[in-house]
C-alpha atoms as a PDB file:
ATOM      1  CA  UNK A   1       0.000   0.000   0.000  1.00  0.00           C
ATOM      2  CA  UNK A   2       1.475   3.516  -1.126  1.00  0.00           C
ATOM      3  CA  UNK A   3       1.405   6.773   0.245  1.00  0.00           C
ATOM      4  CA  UNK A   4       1.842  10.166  -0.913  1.00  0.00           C
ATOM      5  CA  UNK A   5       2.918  12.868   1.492  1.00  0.00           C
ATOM      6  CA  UNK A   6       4.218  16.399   1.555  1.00  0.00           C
ATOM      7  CA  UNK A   7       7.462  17.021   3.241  1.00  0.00           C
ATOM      8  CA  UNK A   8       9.954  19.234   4.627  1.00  0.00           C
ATOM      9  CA  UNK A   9      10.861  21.385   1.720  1.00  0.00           C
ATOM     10  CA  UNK A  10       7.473  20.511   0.264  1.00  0.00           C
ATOM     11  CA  UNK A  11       8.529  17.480  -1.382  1.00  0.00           C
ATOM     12  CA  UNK A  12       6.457  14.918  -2.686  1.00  0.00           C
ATOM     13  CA  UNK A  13       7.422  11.848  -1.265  1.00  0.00           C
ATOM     14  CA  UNK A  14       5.465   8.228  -2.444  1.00  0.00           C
ATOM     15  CA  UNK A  15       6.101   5.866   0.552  1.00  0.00           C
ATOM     16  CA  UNK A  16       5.441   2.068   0.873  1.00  0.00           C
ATOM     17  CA  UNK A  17       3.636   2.086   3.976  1.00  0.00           C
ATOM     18  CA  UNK A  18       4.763  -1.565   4.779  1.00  0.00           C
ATOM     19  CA  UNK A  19       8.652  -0.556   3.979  1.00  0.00           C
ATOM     20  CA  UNK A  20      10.922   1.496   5.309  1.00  0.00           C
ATOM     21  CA  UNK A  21       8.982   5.371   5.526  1.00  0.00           C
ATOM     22  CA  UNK A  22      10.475   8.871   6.273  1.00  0.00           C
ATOM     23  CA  UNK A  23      12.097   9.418   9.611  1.00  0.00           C
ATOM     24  CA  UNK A  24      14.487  11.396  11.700  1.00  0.00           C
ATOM     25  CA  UNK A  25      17.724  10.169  10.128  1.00  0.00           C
ATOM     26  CA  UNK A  26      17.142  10.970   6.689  1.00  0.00           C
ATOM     27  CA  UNK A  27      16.153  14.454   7.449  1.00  0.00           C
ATOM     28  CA  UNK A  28      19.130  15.235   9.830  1.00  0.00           C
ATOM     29  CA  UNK A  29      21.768  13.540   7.595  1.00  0.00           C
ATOM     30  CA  UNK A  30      20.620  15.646   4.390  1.00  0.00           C
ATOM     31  CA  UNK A  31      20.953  18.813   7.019  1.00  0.00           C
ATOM     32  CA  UNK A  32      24.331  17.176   7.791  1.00  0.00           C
ATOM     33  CA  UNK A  33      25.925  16.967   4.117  1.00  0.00           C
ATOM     34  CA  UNK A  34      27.378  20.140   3.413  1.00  0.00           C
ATOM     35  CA  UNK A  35      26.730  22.532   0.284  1.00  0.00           C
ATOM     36  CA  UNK A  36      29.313  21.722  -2.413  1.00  0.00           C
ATOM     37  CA  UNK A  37      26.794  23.859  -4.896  1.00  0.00           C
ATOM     38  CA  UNK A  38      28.855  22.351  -8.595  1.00  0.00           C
ATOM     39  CA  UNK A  39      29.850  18.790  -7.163  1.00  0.00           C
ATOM     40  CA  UNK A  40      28.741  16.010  -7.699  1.00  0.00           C
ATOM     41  CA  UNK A  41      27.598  12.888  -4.898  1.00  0.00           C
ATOM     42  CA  UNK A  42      26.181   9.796  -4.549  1.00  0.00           C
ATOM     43  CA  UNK A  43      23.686   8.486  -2.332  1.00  0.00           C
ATOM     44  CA  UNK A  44      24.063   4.679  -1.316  1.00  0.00           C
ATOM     45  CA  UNK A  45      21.291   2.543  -0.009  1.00  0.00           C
ATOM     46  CA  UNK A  46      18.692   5.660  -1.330  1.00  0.00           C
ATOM     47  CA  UNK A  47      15.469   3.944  -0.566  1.00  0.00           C
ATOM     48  CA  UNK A  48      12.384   6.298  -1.307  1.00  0.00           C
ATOM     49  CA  UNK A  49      15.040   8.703  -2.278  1.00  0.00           C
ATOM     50  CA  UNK A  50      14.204  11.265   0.779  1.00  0.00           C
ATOM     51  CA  UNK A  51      18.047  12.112   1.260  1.00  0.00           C
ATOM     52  CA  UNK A  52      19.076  13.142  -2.287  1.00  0.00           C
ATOM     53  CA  UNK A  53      15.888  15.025  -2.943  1.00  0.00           C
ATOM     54  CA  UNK A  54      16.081  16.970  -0.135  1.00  0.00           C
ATOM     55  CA  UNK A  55      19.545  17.713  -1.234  1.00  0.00           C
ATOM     56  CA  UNK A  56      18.613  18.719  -4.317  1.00  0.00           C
ATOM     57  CA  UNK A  57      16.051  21.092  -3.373  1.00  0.00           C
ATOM     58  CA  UNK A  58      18.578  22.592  -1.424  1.00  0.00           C
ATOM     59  CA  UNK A  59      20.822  22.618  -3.947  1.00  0.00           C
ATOM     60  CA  UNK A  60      23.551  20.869  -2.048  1.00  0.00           C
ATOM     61  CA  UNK A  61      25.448  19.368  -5.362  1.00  0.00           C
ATOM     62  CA  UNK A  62      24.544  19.851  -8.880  1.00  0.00           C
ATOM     63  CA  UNK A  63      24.546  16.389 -10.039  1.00  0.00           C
ATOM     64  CA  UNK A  64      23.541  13.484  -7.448  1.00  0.00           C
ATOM     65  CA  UNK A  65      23.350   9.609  -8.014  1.00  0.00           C
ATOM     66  CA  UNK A  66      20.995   8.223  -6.138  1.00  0.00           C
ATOM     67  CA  UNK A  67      22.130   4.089  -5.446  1.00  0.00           C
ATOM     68  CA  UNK A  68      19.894   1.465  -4.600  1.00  0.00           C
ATOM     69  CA  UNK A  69      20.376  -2.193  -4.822  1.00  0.00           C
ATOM     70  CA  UNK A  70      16.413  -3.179  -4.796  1.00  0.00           C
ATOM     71  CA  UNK A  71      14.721  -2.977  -7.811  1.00  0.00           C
ATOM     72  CA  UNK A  72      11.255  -1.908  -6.135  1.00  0.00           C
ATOM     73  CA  UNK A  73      12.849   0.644  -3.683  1.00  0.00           C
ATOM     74  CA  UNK A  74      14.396   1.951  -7.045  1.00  0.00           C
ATOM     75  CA  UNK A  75      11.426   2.180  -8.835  1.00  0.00           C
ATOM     76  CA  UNK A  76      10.222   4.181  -6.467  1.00  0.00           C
ATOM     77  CA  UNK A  77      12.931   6.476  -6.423  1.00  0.00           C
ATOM     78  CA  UNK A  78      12.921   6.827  -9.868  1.00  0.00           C
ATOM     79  CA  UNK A  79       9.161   7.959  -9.092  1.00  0.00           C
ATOM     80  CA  UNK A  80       9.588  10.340  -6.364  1.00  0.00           C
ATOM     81  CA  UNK A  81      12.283  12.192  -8.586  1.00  0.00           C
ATOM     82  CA  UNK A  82       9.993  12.312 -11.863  1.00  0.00           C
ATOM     83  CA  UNK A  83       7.122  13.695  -9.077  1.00  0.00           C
ATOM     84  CA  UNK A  84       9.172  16.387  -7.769  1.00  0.00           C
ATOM     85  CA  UNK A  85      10.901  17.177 -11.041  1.00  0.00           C
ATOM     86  CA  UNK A  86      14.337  16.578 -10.605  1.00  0.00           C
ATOM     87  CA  UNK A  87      15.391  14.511 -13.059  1.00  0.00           C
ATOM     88  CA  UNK A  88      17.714  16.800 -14.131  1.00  0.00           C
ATOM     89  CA  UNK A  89      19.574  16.715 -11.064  1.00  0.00           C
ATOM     90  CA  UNK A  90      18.857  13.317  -9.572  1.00  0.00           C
ATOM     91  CA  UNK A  91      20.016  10.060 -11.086  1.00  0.00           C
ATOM     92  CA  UNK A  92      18.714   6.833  -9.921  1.00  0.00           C
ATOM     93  CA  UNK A  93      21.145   3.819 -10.439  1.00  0.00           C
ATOM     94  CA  UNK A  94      19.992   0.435  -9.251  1.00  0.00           C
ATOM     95  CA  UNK A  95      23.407  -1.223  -8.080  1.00  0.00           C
ATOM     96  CA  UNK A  96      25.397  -3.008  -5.528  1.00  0.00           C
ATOM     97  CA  UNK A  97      27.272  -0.419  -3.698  1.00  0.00           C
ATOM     98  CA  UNK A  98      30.124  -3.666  -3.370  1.00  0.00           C
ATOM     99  CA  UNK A  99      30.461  -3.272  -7.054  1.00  0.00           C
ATOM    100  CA  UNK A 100      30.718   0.303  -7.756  1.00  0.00           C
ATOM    101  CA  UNK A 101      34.373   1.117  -9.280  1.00  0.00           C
ATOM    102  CA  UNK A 102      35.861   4.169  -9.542  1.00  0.00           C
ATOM    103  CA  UNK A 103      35.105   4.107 -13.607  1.00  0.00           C
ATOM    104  CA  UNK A 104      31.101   3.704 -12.131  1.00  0.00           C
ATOM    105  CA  UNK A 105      30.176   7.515 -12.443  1.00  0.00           C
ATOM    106  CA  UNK A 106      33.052   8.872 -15.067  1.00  0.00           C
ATOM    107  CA  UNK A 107      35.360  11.031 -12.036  1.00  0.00           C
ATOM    108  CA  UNK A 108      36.012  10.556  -8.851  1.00  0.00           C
ATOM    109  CA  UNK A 109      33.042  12.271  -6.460  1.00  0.00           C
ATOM    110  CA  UNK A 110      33.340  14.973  -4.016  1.00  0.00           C
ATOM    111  CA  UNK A 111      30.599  13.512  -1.595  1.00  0.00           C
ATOM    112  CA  UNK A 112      28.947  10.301  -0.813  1.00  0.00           C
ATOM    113  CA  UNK A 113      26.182  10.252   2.314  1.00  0.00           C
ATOM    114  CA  UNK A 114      24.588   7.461   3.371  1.00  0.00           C
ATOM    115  CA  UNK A 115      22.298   5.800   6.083  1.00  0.00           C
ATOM    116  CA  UNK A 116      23.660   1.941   5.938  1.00  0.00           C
ATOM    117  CA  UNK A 117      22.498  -0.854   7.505  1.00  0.00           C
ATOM    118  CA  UNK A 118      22.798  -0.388  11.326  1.00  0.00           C
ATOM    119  CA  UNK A 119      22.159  -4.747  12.305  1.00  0.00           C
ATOM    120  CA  UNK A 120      24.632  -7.540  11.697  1.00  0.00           C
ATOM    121  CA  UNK A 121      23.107 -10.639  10.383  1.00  0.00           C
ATOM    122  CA  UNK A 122      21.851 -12.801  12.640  1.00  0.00           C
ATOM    123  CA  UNK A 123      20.927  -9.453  15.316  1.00  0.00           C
ATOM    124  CA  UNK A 124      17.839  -8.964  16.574  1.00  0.00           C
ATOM    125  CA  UNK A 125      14.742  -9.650  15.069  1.00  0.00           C
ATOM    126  CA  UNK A 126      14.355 -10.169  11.150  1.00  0.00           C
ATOM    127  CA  UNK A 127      11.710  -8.063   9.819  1.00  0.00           C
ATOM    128  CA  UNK A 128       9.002  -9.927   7.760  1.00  0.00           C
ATOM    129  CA  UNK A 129       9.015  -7.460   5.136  1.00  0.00           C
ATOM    130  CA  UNK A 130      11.800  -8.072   3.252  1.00  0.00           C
ATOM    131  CA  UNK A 131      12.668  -4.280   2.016  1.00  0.00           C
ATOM    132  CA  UNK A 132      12.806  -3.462   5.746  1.00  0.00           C
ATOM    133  CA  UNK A 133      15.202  -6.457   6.512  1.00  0.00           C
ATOM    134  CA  UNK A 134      17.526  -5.338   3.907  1.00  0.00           C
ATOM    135  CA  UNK A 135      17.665  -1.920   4.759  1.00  0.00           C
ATOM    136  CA  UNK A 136      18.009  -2.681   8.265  1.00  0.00           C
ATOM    137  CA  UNK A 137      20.554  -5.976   8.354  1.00  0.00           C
ATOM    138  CA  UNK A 138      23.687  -6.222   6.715  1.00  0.00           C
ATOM    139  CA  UNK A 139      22.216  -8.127   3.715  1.00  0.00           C
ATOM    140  CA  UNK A 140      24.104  -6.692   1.232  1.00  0.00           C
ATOM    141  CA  UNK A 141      26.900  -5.479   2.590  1.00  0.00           C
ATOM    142  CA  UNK A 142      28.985  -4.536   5.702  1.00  0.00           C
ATOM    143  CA  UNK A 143      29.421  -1.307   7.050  1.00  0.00           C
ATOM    144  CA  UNK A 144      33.294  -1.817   5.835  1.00  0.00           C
ATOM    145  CA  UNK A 145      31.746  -2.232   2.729  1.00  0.00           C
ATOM    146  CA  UNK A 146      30.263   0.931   2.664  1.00  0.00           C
ATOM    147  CA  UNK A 147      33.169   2.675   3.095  1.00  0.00           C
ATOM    148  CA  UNK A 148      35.292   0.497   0.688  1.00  0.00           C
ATOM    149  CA  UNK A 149      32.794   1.942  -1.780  1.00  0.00           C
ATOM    150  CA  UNK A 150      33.029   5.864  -0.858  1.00  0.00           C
ATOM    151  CA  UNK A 151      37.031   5.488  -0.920  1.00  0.00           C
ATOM    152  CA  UNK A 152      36.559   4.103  -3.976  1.00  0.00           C
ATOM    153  CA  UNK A 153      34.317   6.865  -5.434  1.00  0.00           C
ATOM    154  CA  UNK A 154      35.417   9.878  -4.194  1.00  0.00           C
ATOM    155  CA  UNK A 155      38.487  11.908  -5.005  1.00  0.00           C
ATOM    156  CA  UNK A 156      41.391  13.001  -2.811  1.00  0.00           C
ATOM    157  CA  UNK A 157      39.877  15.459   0.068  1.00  0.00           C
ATOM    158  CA  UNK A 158      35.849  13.902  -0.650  1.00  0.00           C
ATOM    159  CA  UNK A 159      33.639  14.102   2.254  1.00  0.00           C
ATOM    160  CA  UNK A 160      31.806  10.542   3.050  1.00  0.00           C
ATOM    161  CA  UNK A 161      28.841  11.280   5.375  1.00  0.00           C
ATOM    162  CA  UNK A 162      27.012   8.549   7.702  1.00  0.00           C
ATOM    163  CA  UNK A 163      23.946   8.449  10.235  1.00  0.00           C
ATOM    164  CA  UNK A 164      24.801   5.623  12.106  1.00  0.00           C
ATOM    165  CA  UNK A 165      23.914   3.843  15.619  1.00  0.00           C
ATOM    166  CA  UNK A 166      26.266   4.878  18.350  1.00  0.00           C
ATOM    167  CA  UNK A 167      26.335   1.173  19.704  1.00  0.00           C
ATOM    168  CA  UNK A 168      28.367   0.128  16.554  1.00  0.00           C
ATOM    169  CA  UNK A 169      30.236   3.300  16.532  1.00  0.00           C
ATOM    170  CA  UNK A 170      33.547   1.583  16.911  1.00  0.00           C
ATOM    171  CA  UNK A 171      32.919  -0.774  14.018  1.00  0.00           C
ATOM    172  CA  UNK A 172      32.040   2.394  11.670  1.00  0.00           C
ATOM    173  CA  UNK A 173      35.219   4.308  13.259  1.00  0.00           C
ATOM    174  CA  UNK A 174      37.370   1.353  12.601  1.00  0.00           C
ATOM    175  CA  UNK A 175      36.032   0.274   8.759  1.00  0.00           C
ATOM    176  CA  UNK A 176      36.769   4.237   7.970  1.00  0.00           C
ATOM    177  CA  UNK A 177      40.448   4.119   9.043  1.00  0.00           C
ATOM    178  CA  UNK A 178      41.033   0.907   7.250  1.00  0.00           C
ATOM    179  CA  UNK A 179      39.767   2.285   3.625  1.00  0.00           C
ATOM    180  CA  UNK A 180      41.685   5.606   4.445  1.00  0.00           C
ATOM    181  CA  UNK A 181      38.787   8.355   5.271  1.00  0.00           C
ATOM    182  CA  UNK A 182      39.807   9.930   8.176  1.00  0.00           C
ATOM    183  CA  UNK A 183      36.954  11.195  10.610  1.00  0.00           C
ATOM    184  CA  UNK A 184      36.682  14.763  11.061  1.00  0.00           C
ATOM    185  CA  UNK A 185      33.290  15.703  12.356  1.00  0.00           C
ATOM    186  CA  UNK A 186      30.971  13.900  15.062  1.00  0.00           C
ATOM    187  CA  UNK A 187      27.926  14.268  16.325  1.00  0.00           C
ATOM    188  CA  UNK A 188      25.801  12.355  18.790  1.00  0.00           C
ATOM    189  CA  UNK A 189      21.807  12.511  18.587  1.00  0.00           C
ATOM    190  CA  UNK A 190      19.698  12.475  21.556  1.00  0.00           C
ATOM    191  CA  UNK A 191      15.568  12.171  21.535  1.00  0.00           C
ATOM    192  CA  UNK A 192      16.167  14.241  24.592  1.00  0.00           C
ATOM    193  CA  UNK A 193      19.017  14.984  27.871  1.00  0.00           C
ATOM    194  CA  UNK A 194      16.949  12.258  29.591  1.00  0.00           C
ATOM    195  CA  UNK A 195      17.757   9.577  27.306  1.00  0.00           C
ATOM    196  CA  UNK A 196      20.760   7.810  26.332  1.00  0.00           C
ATOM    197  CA  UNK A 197      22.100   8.707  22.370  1.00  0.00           C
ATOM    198  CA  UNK A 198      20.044   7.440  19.588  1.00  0.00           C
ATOM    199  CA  UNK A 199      22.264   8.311  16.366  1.00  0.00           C
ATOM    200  CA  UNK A 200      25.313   9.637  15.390  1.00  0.00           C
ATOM    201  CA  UNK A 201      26.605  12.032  12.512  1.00  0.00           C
ATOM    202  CA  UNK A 202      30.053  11.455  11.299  1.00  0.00           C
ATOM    203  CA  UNK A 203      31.512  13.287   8.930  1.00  0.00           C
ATOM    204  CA  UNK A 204      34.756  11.528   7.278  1.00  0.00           C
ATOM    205  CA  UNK A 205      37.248  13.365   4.765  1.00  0.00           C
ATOM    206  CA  UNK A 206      39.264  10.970   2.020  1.00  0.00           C
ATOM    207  CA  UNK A 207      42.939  11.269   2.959  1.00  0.00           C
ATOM    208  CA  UNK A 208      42.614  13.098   5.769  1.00  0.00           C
ATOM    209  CA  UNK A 209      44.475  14.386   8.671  1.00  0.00           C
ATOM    210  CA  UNK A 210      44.321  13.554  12.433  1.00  0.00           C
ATOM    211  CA  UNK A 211      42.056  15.522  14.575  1.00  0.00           C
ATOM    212  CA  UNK A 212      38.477  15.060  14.932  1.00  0.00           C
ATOM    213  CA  UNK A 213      35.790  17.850  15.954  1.00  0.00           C
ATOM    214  CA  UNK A 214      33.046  16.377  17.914  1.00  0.00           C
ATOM    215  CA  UNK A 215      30.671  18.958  18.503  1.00  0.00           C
ATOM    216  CA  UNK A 216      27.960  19.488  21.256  1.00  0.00           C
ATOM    217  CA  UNK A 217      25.124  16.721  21.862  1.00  0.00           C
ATOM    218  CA  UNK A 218      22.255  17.345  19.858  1.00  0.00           C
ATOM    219  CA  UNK A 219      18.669  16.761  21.628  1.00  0.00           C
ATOM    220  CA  UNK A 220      16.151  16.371  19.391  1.00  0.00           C
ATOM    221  CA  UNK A 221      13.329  17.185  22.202  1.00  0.00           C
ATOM    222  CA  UNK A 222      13.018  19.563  25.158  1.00  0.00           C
ATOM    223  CA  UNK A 223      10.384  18.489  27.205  1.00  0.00           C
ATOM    224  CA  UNK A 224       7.123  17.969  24.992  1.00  0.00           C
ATOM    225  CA  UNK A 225       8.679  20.447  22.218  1.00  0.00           C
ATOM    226  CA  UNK A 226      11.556  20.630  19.445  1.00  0.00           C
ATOM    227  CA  UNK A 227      15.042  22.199  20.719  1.00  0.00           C
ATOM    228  CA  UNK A 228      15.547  25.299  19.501  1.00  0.00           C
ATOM    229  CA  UNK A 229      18.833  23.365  17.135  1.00  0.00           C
ATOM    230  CA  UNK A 230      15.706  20.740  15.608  1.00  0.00           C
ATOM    231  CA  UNK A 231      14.145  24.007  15.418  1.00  0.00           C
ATOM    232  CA  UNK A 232      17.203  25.371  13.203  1.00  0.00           C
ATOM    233  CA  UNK A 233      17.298  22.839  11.594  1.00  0.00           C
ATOM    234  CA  UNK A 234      13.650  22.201  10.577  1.00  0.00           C
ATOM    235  CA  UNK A 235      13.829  26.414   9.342  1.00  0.00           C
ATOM    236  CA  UNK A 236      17.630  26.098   7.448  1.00  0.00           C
ATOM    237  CA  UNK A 237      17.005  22.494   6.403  1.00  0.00           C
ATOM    238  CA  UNK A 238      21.252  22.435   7.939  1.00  0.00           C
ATOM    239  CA  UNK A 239      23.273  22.649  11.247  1.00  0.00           C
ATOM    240  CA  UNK A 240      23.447  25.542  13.041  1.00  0.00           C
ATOM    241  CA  UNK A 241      27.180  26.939  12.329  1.00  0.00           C
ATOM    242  CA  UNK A 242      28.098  25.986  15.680  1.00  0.00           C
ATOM    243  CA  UNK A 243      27.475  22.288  14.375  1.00  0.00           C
ATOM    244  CA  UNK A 244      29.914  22.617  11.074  1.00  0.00           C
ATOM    245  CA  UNK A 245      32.994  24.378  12.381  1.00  0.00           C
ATOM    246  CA  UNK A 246      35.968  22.626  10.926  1.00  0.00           C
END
């Protein structure tokens, strides 16, 4: 059963209503990804496509490649673009992101973002559905994987962006050091200060330096209302600057 709904940005998203649907990560890693206004970026694991087209229609990148390996969730993308009238910007490729090469989009990339798969195999409970299984468990591919692929794709100084689960953060930490994408930006998500953290935003650079800059918690709630930095970030569809200081 489908869906269409208007969200932030006014976009016209079509959601499968017994998939994966629009949620809290999506819309704070597309405010995470910085503006590279003439670059070009890929999105792996794209899903409805919620990430890339809010990117477009903030004109984060002039060309973006949205990659999904499942041929319905690609469909769909394909779909949501045509809706919202992006198909000059947005690019749907259906594809493995373990067998994307560096020849795979022409150049090397200056940005990849992505939400992977947060469960190992075997972790928790399987999902019936099978769209939400694969987007959840590492069906197709580890996190390592993921970041094989970005070093891969993007050229020398390329920004890889994740929103990831902050019990695995030393797996994602670790995979990123071994395909040589150094971490340079952090930050952890909290539903609010009485909770422990829920996600975390990490912002990796391809041949990087040491040093990291992990920035203050973000709480997505205060009391029964939206902090005043969800707040920001609902208005600026991005971090306040106190969130992206190098």
């Amino acid at each position: 059963m489908e869906r269409l709904d208007i969200v932030n940005e006014d976009i016209k998203l079509i959601q499968n209503l017994s998939g994966l649907t629009y949620g809290t990560d999506a819309l704070l890693l597309s405010a995470f990804v910085r503006r590279c206004a003439r670059g070009r970026a890929a999105e792996f694991g794209a899903g409805t496509g919620i990430v890339s087209l809010l990117c477009a229609k903030r004109k984060k990148f002039s060309r973006i490649y949205a990659v999904e390996v499942q041929e319905a969730y690609a469909s769909l993308c394909r779909r949501n673009v045509e809706a919202n009238q992006f198909g000059e910007c947005i690019e749907t490729v259906r594809a493995d992101v373990r067998e994307l090469s560096a020849a795979t989009f022409d150049r090397p990339l200056d940005a990849v973002f992505a939400n992977p798969p947060y469960l190992k195999l075997g972790a928790g409970i399987t999902n019936a559905n099978e769209g939400k299984a694969i987007a959840r468990h590492e069906v197709f591919g580890h996190v390592s994987d993921f970041c094989a692929a970005a070093s891969r794709l993007l050229k020398h100084g390329g920004s890889f962006y994740l929103v990831y689960r902050p019990d695995r953060l030393d797996d994602l930490l670790m995979a990123l050091h071994q395909h040589s994408l150094a971490p340079k930006r952090l930050i952890m998500v909290y539903a609010d200060a009485s909770h422990k953290a829920c996600l975390v935003l990490v912002e990796a650079v391809k041949g990087g330096g040491a040093g990291i800059f992990v920035t203050k918690p973000l709480f997505i709630k205060t009391g029964d209302h939206d902090s005043e930095d969800m707040k920001w970030i609902y208005e600026n569809g991005d971090f306040h600057e106190q969130y992206r200081k190098k």
